[in-house]
C-alpha atoms as a PDB file:
ATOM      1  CA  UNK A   1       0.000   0.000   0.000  1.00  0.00           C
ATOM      2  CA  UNK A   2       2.909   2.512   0.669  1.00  0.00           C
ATOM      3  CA  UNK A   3       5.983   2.977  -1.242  1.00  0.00           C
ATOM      4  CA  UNK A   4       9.301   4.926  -0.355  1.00  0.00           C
ATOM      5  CA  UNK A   5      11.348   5.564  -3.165  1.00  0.00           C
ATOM      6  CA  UNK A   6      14.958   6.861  -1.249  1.00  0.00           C
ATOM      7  CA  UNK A   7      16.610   9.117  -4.059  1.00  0.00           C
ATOM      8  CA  UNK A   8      19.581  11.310  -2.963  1.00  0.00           C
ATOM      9  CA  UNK A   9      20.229  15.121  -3.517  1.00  0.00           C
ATOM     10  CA  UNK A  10      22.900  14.135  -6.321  1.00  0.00           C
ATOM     11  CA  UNK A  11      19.708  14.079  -8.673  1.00  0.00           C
ATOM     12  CA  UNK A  12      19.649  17.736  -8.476  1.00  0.00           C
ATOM     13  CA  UNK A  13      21.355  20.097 -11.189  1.00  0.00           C
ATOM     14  CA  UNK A  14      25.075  20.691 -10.293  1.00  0.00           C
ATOM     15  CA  UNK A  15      24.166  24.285 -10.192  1.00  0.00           C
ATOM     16  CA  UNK A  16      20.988  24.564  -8.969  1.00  0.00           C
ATOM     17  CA  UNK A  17      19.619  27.522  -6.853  1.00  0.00           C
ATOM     18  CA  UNK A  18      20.826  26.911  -2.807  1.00  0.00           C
ATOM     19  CA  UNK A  19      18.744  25.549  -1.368  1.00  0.00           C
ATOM     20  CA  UNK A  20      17.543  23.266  -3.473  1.00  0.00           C
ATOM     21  CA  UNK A  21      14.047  22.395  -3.898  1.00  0.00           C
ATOM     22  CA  UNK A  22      12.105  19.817  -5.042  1.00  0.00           C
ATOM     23  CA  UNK A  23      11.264  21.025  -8.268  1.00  0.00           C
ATOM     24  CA  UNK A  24      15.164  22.127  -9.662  1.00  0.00           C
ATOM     25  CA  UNK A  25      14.994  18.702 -10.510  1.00  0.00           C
ATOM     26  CA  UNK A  26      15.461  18.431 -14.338  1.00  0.00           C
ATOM     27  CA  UNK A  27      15.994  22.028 -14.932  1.00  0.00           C
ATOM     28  CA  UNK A  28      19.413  21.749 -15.302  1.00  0.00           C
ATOM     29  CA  UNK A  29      23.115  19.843 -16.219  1.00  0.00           C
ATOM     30  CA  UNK A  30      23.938  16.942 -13.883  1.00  0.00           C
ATOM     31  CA  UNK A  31      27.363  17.072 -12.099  1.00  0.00           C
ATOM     32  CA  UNK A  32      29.368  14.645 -14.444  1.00  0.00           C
ATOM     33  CA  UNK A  33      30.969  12.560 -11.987  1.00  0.00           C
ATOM     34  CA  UNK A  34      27.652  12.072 -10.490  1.00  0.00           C
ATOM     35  CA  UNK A  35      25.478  11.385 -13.539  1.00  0.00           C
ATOM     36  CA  UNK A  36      25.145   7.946 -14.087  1.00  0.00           C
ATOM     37  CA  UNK A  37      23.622   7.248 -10.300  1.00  0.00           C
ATOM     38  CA  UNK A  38      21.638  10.392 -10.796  1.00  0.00           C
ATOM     39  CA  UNK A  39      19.802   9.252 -13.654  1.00  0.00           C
ATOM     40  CA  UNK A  40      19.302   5.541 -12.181  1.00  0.00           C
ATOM     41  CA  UNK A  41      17.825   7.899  -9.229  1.00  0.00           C
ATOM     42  CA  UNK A  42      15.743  10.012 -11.163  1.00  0.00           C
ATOM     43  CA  UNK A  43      14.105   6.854 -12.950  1.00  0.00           C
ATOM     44  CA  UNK A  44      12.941   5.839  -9.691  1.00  0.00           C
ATOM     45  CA  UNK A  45      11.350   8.866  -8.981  1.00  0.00           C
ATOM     46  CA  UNK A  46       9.336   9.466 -12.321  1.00  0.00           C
ATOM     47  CA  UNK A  47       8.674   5.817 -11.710  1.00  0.00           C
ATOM     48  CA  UNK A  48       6.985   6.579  -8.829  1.00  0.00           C
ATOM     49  CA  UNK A  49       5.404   9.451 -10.173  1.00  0.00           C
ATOM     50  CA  UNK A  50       3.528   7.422 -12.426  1.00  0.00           C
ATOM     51  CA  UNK A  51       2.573   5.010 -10.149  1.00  0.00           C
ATOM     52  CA  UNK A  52       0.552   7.654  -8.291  1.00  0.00           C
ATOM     53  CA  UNK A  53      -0.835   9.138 -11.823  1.00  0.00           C
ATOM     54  CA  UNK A  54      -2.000   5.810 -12.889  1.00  0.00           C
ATOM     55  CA  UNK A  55      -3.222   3.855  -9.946  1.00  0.00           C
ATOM     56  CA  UNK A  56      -4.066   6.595  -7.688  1.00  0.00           C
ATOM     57  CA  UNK A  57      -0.946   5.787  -5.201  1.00  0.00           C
ATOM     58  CA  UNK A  58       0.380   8.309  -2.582  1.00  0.00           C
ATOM     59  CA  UNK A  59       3.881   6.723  -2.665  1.00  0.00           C
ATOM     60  CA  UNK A  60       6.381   9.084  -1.913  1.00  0.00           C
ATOM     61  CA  UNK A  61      10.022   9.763  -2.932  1.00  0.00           C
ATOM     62  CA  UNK A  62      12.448  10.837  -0.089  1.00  0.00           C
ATOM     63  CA  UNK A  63      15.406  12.883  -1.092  1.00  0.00           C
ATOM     64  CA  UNK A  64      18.312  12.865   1.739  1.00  0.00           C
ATOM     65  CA  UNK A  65      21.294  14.940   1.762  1.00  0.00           C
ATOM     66  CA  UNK A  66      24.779  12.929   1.987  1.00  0.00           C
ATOM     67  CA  UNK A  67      23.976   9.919   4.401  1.00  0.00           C
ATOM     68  CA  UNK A  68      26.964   8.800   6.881  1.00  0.00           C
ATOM     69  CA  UNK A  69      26.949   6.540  10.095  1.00  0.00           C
ATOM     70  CA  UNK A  70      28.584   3.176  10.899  1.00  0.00           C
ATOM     71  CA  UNK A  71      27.578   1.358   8.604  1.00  0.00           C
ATOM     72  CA  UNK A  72      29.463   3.326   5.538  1.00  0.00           C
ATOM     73  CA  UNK A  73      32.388   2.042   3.241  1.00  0.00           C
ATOM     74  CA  UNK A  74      35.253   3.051   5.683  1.00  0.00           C
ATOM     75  CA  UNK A  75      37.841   0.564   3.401  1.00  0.00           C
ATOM     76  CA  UNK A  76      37.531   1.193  -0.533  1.00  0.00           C
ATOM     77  CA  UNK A  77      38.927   4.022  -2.326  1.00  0.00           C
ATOM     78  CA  UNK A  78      35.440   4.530  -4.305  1.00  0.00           C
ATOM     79  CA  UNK A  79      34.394   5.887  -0.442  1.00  0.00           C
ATOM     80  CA  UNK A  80      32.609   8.675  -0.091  1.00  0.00           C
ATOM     81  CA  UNK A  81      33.453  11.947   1.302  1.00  0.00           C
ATOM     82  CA  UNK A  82      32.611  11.670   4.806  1.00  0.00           C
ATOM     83  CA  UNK A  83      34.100   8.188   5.219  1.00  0.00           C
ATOM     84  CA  UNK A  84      37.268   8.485   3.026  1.00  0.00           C
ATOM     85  CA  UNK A  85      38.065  11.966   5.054  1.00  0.00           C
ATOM     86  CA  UNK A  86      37.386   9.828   8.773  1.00  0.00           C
ATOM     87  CA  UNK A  87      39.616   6.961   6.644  1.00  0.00           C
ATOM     88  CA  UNK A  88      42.548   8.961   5.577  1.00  0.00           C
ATOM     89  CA  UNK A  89      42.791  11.101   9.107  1.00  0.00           C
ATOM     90  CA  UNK A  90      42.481   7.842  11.345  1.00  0.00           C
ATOM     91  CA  UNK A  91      45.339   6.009   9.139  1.00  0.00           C
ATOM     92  CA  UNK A  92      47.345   9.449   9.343  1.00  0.00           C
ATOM     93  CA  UNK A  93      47.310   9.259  13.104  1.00  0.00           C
ATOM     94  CA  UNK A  94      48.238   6.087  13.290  1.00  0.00           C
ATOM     95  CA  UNK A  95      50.899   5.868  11.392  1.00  0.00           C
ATOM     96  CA  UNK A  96      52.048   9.155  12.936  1.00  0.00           C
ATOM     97  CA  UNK A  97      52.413  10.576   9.287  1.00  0.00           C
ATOM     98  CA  UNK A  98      53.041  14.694   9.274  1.00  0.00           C
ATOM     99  CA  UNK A  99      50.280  15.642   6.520  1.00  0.00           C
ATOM    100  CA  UNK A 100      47.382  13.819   4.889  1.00  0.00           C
ATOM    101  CA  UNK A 101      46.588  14.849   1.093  1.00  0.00           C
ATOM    102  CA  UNK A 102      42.837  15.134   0.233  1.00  0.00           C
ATOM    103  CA  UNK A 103      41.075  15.920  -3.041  1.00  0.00           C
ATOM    104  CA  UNK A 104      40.048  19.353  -4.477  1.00  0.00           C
ATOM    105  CA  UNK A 105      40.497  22.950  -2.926  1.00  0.00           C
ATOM    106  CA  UNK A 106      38.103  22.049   0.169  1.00  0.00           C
ATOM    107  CA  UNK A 107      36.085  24.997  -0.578  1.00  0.00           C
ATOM    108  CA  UNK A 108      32.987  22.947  -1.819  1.00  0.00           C
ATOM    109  CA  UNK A 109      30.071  22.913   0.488  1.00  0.00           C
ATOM    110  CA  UNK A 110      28.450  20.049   1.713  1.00  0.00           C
ATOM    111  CA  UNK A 111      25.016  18.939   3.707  1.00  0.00           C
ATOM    112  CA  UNK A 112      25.315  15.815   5.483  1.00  0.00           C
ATOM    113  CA  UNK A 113      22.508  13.835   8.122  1.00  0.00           C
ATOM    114  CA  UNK A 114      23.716  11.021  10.336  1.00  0.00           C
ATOM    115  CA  UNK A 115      22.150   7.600   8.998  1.00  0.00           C
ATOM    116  CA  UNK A 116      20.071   7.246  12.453  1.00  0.00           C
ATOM    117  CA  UNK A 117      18.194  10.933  11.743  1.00  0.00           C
ATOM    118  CA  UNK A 118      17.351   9.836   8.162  1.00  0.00           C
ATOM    119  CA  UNK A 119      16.046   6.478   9.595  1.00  0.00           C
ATOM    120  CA  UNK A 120      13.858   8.570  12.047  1.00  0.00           C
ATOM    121  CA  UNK A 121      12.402  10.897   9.091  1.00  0.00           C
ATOM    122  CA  UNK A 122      11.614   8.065   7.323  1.00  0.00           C
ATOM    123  CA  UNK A 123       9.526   6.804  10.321  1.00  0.00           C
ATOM    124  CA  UNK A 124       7.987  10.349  10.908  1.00  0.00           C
ATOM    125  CA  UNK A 125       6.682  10.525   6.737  1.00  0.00           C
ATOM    126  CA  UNK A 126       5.662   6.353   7.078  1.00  0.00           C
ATOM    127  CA  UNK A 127       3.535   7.523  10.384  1.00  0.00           C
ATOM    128  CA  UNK A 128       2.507  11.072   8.933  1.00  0.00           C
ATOM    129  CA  UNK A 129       2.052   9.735   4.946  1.00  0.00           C
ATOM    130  CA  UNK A 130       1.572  13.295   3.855  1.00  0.00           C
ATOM    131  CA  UNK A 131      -0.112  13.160   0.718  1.00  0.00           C
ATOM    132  CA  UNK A 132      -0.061  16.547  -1.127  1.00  0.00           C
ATOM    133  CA  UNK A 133       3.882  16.039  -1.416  1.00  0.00           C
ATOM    134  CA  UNK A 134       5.813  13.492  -4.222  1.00  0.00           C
ATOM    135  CA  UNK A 135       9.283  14.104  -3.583  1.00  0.00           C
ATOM    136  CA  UNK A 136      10.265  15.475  -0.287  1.00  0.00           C
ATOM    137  CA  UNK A 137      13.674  16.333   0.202  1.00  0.00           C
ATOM    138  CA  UNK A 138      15.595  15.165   3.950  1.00  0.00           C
ATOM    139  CA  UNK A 139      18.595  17.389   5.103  1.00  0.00           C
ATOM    140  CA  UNK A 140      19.680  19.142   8.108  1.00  0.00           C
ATOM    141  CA  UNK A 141      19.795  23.069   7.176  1.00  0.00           C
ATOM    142  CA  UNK A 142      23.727  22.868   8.340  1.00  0.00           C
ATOM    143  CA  UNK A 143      26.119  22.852   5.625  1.00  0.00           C
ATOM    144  CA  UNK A 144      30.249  22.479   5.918  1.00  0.00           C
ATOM    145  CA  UNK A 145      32.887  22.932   3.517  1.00  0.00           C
ATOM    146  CA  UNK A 146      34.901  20.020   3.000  1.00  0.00           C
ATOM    147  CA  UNK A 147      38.500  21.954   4.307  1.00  0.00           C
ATOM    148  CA  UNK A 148      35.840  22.424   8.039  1.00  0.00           C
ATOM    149  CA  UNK A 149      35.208  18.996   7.701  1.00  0.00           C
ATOM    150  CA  UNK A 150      38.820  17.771   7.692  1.00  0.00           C
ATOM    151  CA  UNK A 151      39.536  20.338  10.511  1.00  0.00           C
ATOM    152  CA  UNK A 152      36.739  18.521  12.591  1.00  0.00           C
ATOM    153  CA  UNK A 153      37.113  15.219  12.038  1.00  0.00           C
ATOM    154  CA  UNK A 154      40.855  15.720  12.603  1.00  0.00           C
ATOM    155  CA  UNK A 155      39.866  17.681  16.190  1.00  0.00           C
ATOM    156  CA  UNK A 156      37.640  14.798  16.811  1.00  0.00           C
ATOM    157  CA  UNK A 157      40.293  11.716  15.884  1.00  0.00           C
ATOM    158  CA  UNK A 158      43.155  13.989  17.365  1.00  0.00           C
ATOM    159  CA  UNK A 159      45.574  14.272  14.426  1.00  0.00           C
ATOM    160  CA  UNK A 160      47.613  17.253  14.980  1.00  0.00           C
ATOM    161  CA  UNK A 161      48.903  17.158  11.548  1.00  0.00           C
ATOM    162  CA  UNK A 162      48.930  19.049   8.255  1.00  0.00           C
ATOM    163  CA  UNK A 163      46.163  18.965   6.061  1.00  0.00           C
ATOM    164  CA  UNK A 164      47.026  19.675   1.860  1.00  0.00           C
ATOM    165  CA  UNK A 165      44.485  19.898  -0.703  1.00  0.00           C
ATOM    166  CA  UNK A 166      45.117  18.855  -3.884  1.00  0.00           C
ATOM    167  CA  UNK A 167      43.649  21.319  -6.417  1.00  0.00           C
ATOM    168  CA  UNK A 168      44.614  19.717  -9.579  1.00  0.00           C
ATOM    169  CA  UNK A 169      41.578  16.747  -8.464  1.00  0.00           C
ATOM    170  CA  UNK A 170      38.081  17.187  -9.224  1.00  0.00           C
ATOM    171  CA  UNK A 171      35.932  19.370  -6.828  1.00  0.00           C
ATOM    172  CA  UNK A 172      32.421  18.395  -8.308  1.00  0.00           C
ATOM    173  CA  UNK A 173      29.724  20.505  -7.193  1.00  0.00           C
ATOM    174  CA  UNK A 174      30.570  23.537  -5.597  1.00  0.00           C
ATOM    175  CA  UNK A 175      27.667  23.991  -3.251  1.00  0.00           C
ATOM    176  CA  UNK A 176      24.707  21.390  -2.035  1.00  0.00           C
ATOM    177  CA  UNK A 177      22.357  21.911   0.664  1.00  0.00           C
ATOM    178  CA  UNK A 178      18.368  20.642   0.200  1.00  0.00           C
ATOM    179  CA  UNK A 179      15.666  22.918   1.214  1.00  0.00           C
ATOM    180  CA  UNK A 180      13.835  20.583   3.697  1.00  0.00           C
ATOM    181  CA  UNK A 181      11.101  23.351   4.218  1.00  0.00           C
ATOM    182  CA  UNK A 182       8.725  20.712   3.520  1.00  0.00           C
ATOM    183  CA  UNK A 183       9.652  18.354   5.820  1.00  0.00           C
ATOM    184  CA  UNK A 184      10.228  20.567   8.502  1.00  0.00           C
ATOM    185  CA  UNK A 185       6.433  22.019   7.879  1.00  0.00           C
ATOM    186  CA  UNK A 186       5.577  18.701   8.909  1.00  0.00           C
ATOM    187  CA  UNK A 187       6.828  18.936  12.159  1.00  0.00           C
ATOM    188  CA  UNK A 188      10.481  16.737  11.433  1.00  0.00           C
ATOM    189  CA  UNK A 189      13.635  17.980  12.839  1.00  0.00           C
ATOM    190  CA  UNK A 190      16.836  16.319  12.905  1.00  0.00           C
ATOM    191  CA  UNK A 191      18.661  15.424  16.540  1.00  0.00           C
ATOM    192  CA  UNK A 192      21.920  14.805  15.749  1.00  0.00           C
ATOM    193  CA  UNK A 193      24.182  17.739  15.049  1.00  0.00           C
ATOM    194  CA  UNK A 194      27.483  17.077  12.705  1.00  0.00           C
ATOM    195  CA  UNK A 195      30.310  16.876  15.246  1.00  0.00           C
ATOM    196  CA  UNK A 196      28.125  15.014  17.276  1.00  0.00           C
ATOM    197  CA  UNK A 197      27.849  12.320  14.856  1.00  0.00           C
ATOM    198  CA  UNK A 198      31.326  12.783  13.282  1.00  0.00           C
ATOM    199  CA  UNK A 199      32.333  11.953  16.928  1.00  0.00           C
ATOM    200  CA  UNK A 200      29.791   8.978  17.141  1.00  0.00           C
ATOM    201  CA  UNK A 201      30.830   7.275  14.132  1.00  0.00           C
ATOM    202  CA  UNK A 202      34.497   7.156  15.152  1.00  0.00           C
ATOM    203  CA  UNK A 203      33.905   6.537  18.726  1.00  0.00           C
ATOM    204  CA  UNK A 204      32.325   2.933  17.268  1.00  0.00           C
ATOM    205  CA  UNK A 205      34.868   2.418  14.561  1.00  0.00           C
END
């Protein structure tokens, strides 16, 4: 009887107006590096779509910012952000080495929600099922850029050494943050601030 499609904010344009809404979606370029999930992504949601045209559904397609928590892929190069960064600044304290190279400039700016808070909104829209919405995106209102991130996670693992960006590797988008207006007219708030559950994750690593 009820659907939730779980999309992610990559199926936005790569420079769509901040914050992004629900409807930017198709109204502009993807970000390349991103494109081939987007589109798999955006399937799903005009799948959906026409479900609820057809049939009559009220299945609903849940947009969430960048997802971390435990249960991320802490080992593989092909990591994302959040986990490679936690990765790369753990090894660098361990093996006691004086800098740790990352990607880009660290100027981009990123939204991210602790996996537990997304599991929770997901819960609130299954209990609330709030019909006059389709897509509804799921973020946190509290953006970072990535060279903050490094900072914090390196406060937070206690690695007192340098941190050098590598410009000449790809950036990607240069700013993401979801408008979660929706969601939060709902009455859904997230719980678990960003160094709170930087310092979860790598408390239980």
């Amino acid at each position: 009887k009820h659907v939730f499609f779980l999309g992610s904010s990559c199926i936005y344009p790569k420079f769509a107006d901040q914050p992004i809404q629900e409807d930017s979606l198709l109204t502009g370029t993807l970000e390349p590096t991103n494109e081939a999930y987007a589109i798999a992504k955006i399937a799903g949601v005009k799948l959906i779509n026409s479900y609820n045209r057809q049939y009559g559904h009220e299945w609903l397609s849940l947009m969430p910012t960048n997802v971390y928590g435990l249960g991320d892929n802490f080992v593989n190069d092909d990591s994302h952000v959040m986990p490679a960064l936690i990765r790369k600044i753990t090894a660098a304290k361990k093996n006691q080495d004086p800098k740790v190279t990352l990607w880009g400039t660290g100027e981009p700016l990123r939204e991210f929600i602790h996996a537990k808070d997304l599991a929770d909104a997901v819960y609130f829209v299954l209990m609330e099922m709030p019909t006059q919405h389709e897509v509804i995106n799921v973020g946190t209102g509290e953006e970072v850029s990535i060279r903050d991130l490094a900072s914090l996670i390196s406060d937070e693992v206690g690695y007192s050494g340098q941190i050098v960006f590598d410009p000449s590797m790809p950036d990607g988008t240069p700013r993401k943050i979801v408008d979660s207006s929706k969601l939060q007219a709902l009455g859904w708030r997230p719980k678990i601030d960003l160094r709170s559950g930087v310092r979860r994750v790598i408390g239980q690593l």
